[in-house]
N, C-alpha and C. Protein backbone atom coordinates (compact mmCIF):
# COMPACT_ATOMS: atom_id res chain seq x y z
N UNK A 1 114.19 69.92 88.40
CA UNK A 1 112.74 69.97 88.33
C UNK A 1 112.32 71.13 87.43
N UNK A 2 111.16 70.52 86.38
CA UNK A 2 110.83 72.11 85.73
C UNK A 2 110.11 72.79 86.05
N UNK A 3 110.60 74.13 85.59
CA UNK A 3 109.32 75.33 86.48
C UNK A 3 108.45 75.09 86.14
N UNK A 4 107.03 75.71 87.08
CA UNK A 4 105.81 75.62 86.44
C UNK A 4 105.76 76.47 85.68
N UNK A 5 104.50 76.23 84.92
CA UNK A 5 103.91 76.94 83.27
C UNK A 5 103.40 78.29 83.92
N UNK A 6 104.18 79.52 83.71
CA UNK A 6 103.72 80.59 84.32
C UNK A 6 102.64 81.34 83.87
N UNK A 7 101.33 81.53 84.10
CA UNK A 7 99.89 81.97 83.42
C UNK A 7 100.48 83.32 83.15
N UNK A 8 101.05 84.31 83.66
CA UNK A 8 101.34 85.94 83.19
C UNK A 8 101.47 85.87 82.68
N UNK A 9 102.17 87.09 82.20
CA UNK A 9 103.52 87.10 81.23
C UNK A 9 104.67 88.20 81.75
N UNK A 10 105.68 87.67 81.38
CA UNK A 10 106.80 88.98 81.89
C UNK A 10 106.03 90.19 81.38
N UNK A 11 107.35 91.27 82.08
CA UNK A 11 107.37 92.56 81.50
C UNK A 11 107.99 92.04 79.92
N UNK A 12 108.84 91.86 79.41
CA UNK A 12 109.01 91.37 78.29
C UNK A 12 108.43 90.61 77.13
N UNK A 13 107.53 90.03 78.04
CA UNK A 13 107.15 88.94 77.02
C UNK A 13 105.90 89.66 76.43
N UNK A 14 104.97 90.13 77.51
CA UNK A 14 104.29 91.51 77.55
C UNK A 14 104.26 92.88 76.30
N UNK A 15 105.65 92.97 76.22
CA UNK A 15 106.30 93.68 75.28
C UNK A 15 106.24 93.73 74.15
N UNK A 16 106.19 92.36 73.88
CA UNK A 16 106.88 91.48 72.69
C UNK A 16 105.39 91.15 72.45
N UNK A 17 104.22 90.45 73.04
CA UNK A 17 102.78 90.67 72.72
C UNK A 17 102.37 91.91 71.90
N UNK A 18 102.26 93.07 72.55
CA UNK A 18 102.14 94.31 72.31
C UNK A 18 102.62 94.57 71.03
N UNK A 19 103.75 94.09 70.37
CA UNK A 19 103.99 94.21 68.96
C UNK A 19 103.46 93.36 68.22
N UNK A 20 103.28 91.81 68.62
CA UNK A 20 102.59 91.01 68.04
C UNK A 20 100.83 91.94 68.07
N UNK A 21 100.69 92.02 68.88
CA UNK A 21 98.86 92.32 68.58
C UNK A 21 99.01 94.00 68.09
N UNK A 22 99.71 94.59 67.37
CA UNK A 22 100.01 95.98 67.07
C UNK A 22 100.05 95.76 65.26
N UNK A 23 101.14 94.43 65.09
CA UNK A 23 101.46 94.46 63.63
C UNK A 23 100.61 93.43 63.35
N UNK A 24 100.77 92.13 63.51
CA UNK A 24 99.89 91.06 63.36
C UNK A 24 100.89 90.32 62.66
N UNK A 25 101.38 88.87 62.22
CA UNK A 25 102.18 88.30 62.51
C UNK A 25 103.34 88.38 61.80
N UNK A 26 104.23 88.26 62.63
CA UNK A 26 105.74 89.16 62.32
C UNK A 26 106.80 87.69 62.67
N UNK A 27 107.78 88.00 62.11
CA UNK A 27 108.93 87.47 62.12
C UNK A 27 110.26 88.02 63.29
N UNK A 28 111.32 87.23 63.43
CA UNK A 28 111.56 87.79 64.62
C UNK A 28 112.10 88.93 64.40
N UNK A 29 113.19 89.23 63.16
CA UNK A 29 113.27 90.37 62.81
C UNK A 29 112.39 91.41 62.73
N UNK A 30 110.97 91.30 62.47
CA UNK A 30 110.45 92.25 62.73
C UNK A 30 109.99 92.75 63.88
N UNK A 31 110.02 92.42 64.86
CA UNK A 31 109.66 92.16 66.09
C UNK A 31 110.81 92.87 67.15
N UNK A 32 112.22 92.21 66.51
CA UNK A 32 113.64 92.93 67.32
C UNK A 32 112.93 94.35 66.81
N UNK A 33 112.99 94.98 65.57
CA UNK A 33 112.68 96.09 65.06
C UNK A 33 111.92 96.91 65.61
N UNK A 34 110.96 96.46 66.17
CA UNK A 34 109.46 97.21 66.48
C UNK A 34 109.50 97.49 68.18
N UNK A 35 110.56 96.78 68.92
CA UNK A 35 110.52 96.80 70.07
C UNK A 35 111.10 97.90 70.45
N UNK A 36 110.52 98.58 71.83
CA UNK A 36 111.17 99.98 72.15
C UNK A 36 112.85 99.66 72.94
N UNK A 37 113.51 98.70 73.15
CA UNK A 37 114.49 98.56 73.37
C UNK A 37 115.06 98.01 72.19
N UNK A 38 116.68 97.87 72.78
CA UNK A 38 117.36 97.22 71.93
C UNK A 38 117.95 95.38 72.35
N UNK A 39 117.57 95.07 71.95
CA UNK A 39 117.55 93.00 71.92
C UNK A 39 118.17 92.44 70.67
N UNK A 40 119.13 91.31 71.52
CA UNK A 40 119.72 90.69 70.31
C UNK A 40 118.50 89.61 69.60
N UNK A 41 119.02 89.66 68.56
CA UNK A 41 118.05 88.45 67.57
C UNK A 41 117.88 87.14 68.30
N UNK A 42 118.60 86.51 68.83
CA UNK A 42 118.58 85.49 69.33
C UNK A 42 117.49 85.74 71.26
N UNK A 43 117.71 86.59 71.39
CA UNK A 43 117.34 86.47 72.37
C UNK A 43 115.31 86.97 72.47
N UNK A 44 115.04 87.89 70.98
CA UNK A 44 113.91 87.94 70.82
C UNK A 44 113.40 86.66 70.38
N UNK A 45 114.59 85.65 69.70
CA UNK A 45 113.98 84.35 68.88
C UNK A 45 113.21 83.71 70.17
N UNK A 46 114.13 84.01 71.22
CA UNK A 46 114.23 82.61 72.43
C UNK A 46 112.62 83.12 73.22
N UNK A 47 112.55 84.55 73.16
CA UNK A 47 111.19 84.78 74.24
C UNK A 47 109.90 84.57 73.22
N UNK A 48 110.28 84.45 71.92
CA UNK A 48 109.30 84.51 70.63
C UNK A 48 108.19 82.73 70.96
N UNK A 49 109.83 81.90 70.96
CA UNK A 49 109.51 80.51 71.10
C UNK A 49 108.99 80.09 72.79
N UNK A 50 109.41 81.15 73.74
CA UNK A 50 108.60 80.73 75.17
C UNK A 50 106.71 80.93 75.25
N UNK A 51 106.76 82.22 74.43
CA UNK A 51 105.57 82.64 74.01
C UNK A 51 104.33 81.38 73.45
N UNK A 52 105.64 81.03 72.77
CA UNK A 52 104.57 79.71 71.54
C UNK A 52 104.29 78.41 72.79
N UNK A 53 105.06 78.24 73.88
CA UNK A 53 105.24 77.12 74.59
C UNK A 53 104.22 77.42 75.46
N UNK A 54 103.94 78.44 76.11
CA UNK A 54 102.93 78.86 76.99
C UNK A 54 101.78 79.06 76.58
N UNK A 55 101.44 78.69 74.89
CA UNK A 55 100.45 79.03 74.29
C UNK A 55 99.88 80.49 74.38
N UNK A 56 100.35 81.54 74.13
CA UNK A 56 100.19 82.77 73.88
C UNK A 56 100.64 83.28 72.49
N UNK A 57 101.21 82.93 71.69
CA UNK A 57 101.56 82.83 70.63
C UNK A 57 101.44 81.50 69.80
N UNK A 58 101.38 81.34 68.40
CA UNK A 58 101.24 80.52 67.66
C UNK A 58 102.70 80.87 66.16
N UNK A 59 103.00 80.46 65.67
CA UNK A 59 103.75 80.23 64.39
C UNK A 59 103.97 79.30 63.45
N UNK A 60 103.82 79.89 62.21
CA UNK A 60 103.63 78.99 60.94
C UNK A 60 104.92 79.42 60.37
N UNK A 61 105.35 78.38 59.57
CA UNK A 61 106.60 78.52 58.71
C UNK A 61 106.48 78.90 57.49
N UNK A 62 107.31 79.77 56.85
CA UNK A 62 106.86 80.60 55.96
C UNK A 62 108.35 81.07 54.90
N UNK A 63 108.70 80.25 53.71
CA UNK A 63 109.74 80.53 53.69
C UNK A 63 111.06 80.27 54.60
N UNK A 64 111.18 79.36 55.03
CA UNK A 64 112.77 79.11 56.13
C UNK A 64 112.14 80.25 56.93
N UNK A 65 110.98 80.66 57.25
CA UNK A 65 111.18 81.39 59.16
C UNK A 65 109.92 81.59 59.27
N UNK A 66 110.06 81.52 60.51
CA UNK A 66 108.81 81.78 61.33
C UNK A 66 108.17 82.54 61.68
N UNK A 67 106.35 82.91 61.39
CA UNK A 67 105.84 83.82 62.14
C UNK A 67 105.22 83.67 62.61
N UNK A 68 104.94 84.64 63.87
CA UNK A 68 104.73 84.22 64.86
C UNK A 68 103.23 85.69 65.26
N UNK A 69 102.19 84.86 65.49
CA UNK A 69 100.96 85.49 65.73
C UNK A 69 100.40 85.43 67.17
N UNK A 70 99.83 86.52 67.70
CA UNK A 70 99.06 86.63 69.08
C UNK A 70 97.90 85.13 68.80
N UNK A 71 98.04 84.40 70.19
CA UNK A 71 97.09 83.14 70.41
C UNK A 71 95.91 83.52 71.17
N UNK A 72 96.37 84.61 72.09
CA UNK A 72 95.48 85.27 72.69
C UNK A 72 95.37 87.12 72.58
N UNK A 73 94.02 87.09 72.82
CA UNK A 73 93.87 88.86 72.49
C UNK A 73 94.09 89.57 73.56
N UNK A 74 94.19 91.05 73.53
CA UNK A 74 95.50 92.09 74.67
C UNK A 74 93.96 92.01 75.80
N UNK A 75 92.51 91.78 75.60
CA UNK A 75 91.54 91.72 76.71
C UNK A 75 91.73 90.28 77.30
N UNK A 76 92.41 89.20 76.53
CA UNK A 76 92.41 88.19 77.53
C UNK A 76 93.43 88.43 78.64
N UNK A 77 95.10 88.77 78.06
CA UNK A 77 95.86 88.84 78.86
C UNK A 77 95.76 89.91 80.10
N UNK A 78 95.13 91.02 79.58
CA UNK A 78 93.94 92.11 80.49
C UNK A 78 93.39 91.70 81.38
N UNK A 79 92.62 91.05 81.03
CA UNK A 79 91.52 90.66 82.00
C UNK A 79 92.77 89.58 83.42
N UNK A 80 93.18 88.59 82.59
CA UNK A 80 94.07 87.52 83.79
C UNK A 80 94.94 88.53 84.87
N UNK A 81 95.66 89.33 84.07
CA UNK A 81 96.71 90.46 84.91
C UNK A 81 95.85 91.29 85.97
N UNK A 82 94.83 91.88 85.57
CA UNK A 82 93.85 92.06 86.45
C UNK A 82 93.23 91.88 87.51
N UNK A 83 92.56 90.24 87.70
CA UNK A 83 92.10 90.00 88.23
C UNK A 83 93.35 88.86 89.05
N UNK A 84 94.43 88.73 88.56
CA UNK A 84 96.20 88.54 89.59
C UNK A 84 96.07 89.68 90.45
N UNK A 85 96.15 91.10 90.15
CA UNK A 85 96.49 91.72 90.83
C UNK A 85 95.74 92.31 91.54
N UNK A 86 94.09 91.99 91.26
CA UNK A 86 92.87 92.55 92.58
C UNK A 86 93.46 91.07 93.58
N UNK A 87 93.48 89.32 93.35
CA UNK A 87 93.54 88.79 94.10
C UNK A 87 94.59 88.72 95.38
N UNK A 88 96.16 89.24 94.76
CA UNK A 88 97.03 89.32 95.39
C UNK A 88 97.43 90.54 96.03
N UNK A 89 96.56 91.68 95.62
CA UNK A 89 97.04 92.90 96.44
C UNK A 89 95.53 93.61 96.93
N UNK A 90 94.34 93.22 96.44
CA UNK A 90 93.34 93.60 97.43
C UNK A 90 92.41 92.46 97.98
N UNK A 91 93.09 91.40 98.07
CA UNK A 91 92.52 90.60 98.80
C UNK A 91 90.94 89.94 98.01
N UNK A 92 90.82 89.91 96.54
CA UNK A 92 90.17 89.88 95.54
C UNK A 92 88.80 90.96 95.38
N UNK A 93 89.07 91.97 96.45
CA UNK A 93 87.78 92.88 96.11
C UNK A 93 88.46 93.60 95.08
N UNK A 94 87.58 94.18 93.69
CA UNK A 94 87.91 95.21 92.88
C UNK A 94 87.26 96.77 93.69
N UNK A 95 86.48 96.72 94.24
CA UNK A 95 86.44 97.85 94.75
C UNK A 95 87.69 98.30 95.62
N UNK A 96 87.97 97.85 96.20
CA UNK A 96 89.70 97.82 96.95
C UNK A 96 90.45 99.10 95.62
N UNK A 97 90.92 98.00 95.36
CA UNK A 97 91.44 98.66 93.72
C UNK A 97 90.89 100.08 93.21
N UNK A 98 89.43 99.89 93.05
CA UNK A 98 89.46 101.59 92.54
C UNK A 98 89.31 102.59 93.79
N UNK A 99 89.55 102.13 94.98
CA UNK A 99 89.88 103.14 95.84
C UNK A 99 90.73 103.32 95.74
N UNK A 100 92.03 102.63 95.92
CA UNK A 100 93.15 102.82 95.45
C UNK A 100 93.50 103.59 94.48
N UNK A 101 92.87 103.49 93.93
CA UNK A 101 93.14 104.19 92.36
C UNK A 101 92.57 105.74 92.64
N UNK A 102 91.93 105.87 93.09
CA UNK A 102 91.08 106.91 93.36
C UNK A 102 92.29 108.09 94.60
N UNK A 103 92.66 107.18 95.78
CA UNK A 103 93.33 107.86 97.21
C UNK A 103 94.62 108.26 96.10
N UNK A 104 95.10 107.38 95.34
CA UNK A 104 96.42 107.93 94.84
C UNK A 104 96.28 108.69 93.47
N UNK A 105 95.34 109.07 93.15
CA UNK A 105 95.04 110.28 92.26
C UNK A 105 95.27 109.75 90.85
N UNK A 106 95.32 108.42 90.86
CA UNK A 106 95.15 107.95 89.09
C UNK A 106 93.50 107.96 88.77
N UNK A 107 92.68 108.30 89.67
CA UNK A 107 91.67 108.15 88.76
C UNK A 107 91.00 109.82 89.11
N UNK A 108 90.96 110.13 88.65
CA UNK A 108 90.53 111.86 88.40
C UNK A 108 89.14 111.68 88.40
N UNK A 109 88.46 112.96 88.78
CA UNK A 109 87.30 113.23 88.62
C UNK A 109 86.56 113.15 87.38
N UNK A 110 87.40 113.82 86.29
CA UNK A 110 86.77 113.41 85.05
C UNK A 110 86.95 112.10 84.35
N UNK A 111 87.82 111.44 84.90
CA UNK A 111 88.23 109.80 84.47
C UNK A 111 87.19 108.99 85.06
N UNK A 112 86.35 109.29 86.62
CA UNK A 112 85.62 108.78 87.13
C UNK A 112 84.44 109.30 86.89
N UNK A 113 83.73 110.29 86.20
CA UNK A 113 82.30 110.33 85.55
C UNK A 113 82.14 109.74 84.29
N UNK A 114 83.93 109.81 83.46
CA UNK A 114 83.85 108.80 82.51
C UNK A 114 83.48 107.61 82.59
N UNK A 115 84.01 106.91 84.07
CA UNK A 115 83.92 105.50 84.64
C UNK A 115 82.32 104.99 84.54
N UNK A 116 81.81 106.34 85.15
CA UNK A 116 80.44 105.87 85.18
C UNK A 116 79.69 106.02 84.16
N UNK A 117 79.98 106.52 83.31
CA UNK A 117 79.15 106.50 81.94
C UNK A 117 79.14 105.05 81.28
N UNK A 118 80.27 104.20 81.24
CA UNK A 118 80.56 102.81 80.73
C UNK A 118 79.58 102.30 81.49
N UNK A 119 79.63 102.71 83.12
CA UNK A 119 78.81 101.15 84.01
C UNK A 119 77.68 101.49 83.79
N UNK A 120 77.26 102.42 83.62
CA UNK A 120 75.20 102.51 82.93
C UNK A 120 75.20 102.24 81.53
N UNK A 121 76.46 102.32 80.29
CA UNK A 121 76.29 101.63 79.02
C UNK A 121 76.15 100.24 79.61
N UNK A 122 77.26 99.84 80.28
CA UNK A 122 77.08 98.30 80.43
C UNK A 122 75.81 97.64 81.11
N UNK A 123 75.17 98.54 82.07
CA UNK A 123 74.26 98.17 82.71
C UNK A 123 73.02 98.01 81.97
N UNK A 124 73.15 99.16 80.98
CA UNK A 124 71.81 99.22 79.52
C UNK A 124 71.44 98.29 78.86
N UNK A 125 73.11 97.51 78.43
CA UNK A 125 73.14 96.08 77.91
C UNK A 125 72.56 95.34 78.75
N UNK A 126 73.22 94.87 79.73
CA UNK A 126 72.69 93.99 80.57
C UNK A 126 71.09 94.12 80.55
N UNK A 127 70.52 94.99 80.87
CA UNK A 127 69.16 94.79 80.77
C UNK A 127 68.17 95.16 79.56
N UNK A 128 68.63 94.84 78.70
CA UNK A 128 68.34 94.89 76.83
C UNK A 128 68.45 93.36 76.70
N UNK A 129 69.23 92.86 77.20
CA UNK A 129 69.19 91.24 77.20
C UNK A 129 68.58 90.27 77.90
N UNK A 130 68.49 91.04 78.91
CA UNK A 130 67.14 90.20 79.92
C UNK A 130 65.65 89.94 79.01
């Protein structure tokens, strides 16, 4: 039976995005190159082509090889990973989450007046458009 079509993406594949939306479309050689580990060619080819199957990547042929371009942008895959991990670990509240974030000291005092400077930009918008 085949697996289902997994919406994430690995830590790897993840990876391998991150260079795609860094250089903009690369070949696999360039790609083995750019990655902070070390990967055989074949095995960047193989996560290059899972990428293209899951529709997260796209590739055109170019000369005998392939390159291979982000299908989606690093705020889409953002946003999905996100809102996976408010549903499955706070029970889908985001406030959950930035307490969390807050009790375990990733979000600092000055990270969190930063926080709030965005939600009154965003809030400005919001009501500039009304």
């Amino acid at each position: 039976m085949a697996r289902p079509k997994a919406e994430n993406l690995t830590p790897l594949e993840l990876e391998i995005m991150h260079v795609l939306w860094e250089t903009g479309p690369a070949n696999v050689q360039t790609v083995q190159q750019k990655l902070k580990r070390d990967l055989a060619y074949t095995t960047v080819q193989t996560m290059l082509n899972i990428l293209e199957r899951k529709g997260k990547a796209k590739r055109t042929l170019k000369n005998r090889a392939y390159f291979y371009k982000p299908a989606v942008s690093r705020k889409q895959v953002v946003g999905k990973h996100v809102s996976d991990v408010v549903d499955r670990l706070f029970g889908g509240s985001a406030e959950s989450l930035v307490m969390s974030l807050v009790e375990t000291k990733h979000l600092t005092p000055e990270k969190l007046a930063r926080l709030q400077e965005l939600l009154e930009q965003h809030q400005e918008k919001s009501d500039d458009n009304k």
